[in-house]
PDB file of N, CA and C in Angstrom:
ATOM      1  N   UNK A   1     -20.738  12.443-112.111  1.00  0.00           N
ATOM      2  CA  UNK A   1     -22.087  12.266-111.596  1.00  0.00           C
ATOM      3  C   UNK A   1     -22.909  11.508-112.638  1.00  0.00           C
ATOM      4  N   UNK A   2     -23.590  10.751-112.097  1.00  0.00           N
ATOM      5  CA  UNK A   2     -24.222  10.047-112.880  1.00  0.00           C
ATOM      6  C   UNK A   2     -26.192  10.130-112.967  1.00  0.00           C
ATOM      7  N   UNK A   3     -26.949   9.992-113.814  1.00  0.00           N
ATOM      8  CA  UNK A   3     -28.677  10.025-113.070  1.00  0.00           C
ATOM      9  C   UNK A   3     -29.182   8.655-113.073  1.00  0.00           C
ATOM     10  N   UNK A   4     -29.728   8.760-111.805  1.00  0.00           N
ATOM     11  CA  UNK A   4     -30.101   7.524-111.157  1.00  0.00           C
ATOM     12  C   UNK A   4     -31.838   7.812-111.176  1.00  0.00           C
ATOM     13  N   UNK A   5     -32.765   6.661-111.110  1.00  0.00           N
ATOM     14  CA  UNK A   5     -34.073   6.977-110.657  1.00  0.00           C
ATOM     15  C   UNK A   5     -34.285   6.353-109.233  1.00  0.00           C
ATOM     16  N   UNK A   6     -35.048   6.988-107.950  1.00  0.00           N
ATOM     17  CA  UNK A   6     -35.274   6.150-106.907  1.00  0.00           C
ATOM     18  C   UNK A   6     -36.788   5.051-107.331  1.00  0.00           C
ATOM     19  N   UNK A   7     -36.633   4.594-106.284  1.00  0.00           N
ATOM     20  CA  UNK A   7     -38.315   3.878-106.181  1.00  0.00           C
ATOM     21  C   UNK A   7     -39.122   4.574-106.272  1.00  0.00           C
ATOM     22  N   UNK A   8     -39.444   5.759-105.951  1.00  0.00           N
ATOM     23  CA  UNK A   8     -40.629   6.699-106.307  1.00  0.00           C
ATOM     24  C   UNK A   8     -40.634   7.787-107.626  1.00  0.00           C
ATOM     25  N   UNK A   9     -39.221   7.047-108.504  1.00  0.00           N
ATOM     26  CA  UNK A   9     -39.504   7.544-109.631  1.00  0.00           C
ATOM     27  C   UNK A   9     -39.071   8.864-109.707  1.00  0.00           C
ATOM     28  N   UNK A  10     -38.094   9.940-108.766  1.00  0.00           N
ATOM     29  CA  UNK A  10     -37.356  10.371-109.000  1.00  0.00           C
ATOM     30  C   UNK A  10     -36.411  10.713-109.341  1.00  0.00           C
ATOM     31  N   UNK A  11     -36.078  11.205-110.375  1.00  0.00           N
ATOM     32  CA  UNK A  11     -34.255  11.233-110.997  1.00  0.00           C
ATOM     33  C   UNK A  11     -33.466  12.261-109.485  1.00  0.00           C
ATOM     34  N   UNK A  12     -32.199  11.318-109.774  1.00  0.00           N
ATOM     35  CA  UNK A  12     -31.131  12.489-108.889  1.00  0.00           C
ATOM     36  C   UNK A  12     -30.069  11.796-109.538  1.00  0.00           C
ATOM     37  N   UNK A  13     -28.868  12.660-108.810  1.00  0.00           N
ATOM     38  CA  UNK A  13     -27.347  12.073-109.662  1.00  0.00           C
ATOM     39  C   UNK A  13     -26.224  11.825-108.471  1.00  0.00           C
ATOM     40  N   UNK A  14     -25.745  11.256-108.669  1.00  0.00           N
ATOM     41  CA  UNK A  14     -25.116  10.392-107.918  1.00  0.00           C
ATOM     42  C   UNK A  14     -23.521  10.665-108.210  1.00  0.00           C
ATOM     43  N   UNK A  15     -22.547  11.015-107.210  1.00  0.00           N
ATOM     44  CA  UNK A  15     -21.251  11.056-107.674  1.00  0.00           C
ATOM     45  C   UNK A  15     -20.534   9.365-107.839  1.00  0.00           C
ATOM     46  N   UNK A  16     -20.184   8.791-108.529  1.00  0.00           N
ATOM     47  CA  UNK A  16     -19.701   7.801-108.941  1.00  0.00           C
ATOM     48  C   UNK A  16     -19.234   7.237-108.324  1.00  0.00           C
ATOM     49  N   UNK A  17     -17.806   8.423-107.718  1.00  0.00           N
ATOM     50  CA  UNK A  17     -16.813   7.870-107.244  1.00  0.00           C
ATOM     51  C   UNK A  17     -16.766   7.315-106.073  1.00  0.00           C
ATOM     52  N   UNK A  18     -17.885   7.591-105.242  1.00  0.00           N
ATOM     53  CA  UNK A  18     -18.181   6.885-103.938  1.00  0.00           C
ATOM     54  C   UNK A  18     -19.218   5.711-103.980  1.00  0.00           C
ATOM     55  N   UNK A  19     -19.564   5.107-105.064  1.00  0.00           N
ATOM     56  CA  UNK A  19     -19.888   3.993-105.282  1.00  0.00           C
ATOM     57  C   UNK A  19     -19.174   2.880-105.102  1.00  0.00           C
ATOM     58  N   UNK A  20     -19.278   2.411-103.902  1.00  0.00           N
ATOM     59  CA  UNK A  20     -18.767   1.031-103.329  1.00  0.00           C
ATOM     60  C   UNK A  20     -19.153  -0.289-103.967  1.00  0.00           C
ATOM     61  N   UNK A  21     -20.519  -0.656-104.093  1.00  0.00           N
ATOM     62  CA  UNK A  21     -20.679  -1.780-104.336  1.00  0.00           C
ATOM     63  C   UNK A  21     -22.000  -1.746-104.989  1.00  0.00           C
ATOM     64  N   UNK A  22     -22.860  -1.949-106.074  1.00  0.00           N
ATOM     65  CA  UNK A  22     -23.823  -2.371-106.622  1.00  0.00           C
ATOM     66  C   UNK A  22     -24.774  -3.820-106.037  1.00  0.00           C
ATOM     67  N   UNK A  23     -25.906  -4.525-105.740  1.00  0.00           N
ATOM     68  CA  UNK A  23     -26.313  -5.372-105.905  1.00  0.00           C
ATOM     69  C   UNK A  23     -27.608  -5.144-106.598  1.00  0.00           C
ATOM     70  N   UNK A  24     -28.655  -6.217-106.397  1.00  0.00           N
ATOM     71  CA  UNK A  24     -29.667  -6.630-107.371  1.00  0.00           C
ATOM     72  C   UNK A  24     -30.057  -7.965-106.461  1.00  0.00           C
ATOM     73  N   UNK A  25     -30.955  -7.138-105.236  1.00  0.00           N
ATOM     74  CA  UNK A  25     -31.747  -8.297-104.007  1.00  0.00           C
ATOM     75  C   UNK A  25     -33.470  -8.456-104.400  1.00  0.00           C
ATOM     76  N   UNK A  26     -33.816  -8.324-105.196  1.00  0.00           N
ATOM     77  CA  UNK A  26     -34.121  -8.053-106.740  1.00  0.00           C
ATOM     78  C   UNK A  26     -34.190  -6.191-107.271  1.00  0.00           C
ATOM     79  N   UNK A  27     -34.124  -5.300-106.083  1.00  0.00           N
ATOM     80  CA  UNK A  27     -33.710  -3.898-106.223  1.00  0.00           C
ATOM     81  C   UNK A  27     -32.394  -4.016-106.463  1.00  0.00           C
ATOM     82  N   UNK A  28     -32.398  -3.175-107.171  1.00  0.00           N
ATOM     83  CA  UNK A  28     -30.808  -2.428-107.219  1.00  0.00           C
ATOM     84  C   UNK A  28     -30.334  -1.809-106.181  1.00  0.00           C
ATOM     85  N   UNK A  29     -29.344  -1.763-105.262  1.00  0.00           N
ATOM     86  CA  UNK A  29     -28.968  -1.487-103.785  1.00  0.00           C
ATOM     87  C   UNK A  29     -27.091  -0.556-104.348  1.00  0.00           C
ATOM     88  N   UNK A  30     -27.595   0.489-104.354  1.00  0.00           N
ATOM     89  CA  UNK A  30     -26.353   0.900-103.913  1.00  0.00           C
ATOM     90  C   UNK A  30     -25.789   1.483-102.933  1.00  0.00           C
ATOM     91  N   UNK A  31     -24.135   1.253-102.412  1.00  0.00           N
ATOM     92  CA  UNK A  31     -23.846   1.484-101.471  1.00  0.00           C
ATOM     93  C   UNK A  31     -22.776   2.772-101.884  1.00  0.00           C
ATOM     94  N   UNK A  32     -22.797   3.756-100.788  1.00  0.00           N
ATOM     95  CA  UNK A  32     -21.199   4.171-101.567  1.00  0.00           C
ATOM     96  C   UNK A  32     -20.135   4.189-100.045  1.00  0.00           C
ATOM     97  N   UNK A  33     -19.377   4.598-100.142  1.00  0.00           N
ATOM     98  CA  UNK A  33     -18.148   4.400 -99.223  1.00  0.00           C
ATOM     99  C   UNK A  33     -18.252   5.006 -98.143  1.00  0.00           C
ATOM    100  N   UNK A  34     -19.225   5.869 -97.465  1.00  0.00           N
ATOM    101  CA  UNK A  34     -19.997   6.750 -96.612  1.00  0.00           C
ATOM    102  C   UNK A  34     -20.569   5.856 -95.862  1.00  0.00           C
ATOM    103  N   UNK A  35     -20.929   4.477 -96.387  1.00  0.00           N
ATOM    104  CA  UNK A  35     -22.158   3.497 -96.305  1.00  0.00           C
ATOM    105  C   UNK A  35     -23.709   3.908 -96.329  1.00  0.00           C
ATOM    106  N   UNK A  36     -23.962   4.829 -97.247  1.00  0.00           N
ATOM    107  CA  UNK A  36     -25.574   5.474 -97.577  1.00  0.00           C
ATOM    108  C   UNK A  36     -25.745   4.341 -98.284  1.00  0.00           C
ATOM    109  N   UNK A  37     -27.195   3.861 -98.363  1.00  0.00           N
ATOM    110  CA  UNK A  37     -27.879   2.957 -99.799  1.00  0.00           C
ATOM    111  C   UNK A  37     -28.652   3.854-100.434  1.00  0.00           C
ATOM    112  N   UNK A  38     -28.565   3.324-101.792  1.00  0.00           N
ATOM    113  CA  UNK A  38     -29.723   4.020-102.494  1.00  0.00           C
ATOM    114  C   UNK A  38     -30.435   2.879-103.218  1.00  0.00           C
ATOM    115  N   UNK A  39     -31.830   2.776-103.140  1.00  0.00           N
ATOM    116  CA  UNK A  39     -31.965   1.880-104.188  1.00  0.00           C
ATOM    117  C   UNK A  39     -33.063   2.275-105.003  1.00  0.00           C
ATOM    118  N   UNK A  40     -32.193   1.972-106.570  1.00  0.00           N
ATOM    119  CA  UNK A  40     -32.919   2.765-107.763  1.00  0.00           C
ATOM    120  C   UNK A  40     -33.570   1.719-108.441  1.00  0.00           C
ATOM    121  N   UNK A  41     -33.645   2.328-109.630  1.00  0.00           N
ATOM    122  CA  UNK A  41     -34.824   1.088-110.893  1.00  0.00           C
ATOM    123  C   UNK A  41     -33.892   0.879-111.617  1.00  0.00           C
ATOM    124  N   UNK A  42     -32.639   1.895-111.896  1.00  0.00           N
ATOM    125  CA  UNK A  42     -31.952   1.007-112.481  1.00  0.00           C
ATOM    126  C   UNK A  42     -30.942   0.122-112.255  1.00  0.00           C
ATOM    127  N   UNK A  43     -30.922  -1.495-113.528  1.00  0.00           N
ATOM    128  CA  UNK A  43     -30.555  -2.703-113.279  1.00  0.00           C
ATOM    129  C   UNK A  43     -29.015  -2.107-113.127  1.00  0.00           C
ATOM    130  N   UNK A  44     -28.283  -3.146-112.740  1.00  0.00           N
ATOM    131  CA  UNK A  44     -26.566  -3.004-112.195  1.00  0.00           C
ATOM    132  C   UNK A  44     -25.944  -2.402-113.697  1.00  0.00           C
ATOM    133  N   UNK A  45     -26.221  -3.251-114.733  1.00  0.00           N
ATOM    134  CA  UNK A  45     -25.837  -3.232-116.109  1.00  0.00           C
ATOM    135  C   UNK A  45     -25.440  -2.612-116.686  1.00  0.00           C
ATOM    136  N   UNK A  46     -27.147  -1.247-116.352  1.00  0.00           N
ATOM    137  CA  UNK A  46     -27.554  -0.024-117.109  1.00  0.00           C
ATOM    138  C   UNK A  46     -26.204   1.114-115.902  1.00  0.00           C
ATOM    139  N   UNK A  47     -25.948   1.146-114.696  1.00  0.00           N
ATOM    140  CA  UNK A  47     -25.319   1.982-114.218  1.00  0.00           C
ATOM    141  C   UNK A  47     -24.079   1.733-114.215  1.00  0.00           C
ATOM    142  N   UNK A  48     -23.435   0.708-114.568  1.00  0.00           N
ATOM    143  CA  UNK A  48     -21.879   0.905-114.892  1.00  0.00           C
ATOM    144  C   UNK A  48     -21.737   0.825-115.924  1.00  0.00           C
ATOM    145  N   UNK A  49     -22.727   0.798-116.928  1.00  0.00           N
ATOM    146  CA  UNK A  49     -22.408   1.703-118.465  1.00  0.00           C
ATOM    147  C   UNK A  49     -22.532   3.316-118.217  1.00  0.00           C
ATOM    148  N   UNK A  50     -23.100   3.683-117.349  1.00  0.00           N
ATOM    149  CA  UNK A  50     -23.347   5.305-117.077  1.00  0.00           C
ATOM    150  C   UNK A  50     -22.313   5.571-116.578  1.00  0.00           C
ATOM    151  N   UNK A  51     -21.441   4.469-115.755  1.00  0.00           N
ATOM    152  CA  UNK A  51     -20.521   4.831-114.768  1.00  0.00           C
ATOM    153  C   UNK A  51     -19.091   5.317-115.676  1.00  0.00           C
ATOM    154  N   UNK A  52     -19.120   4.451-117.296  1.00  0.00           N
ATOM    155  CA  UNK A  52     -17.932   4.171-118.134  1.00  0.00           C
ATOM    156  C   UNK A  52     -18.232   5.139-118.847  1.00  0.00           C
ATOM    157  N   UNK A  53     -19.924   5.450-119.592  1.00  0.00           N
ATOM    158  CA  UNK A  53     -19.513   6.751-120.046  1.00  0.00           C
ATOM    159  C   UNK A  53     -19.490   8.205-119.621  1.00  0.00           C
ATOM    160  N   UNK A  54     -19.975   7.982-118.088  1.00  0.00           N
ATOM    161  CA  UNK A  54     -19.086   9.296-117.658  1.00  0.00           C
ATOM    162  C   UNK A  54     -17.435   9.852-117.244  1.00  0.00           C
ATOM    163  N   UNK A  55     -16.853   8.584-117.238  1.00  0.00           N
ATOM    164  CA  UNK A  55     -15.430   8.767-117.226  1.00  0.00           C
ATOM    165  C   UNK A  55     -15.077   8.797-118.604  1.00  0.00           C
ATOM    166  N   UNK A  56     -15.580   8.261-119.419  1.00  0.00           N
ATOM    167  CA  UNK A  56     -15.161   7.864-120.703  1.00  0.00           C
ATOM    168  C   UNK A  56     -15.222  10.016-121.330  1.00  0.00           C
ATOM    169  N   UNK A  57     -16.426  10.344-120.780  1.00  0.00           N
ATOM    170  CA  UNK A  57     -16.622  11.853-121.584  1.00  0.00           C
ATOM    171  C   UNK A  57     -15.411  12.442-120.364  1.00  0.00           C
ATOM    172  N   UNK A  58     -15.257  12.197-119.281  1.00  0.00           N
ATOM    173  CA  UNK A  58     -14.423  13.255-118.991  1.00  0.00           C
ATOM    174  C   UNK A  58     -12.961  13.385-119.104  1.00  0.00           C
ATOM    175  N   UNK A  59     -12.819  11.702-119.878  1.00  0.00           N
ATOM    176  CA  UNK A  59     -11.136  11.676-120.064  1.00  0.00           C
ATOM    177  C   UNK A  59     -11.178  12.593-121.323  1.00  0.00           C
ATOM    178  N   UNK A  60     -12.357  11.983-122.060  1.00  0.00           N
ATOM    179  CA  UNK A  60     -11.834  12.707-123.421  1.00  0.00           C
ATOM    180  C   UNK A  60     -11.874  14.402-123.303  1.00  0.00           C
ATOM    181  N   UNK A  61     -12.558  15.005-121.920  1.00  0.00           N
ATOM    182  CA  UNK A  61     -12.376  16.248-121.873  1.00  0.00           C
ATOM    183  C   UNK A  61     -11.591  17.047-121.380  1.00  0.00           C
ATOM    184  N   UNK A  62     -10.450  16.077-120.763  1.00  0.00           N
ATOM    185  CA  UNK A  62      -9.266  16.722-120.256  1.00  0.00           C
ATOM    186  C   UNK A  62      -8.188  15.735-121.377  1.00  0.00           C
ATOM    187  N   UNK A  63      -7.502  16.068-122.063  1.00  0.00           N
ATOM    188  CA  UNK A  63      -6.778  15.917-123.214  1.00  0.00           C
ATOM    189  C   UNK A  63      -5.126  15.670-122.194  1.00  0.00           C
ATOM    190  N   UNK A  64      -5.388  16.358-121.385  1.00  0.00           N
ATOM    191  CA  UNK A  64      -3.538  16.392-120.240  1.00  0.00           C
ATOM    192  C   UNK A  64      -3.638  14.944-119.713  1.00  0.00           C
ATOM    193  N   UNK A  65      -4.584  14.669-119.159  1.00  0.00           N
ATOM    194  CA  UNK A  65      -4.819  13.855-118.748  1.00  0.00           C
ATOM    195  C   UNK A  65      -4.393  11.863-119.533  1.00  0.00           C
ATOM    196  N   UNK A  66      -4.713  11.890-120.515  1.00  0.00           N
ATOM    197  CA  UNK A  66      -4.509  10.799-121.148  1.00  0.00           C
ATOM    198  C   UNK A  66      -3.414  10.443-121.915  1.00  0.00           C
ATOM    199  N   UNK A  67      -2.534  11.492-121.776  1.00  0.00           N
ATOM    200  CA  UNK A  67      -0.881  12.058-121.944  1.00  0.00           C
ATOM    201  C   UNK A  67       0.189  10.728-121.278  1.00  0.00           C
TER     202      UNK A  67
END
């Protein structure tokens, strides 16, 4: 899960893994595989660095895993 802000400046979190596709129509538009949009404040950039270090903390937290 990741935290996202909407347009009205609410944080929520977002499961990742159903993140389909990112754009930037000058909002940030996300889609996930459900086909819901969300569109937040943050740029594409800033959320697939959130996207890398939340996989990034959970590989390193399953140790079996990277075996």
């Amino acid at each position: 899960m990741i935290k996202l802000t909407a347009l009205n400046n609410k944080e929520f979190f977002l499961n990742c893994d159903l993140i389909e596709k990112i754009e930037s129509t000058p909002d940030t538009v996300i889609t996930t595989t459900t086909n819901k949009k969300y569109v937040v404040l943050e740029k594409p950039d800033v959320i697939i660095q959130r996207i890398i270090n939340f996989k990034r903390e959970y590989m390193l937290s399953k140790p079996e895993v990277l075996k």
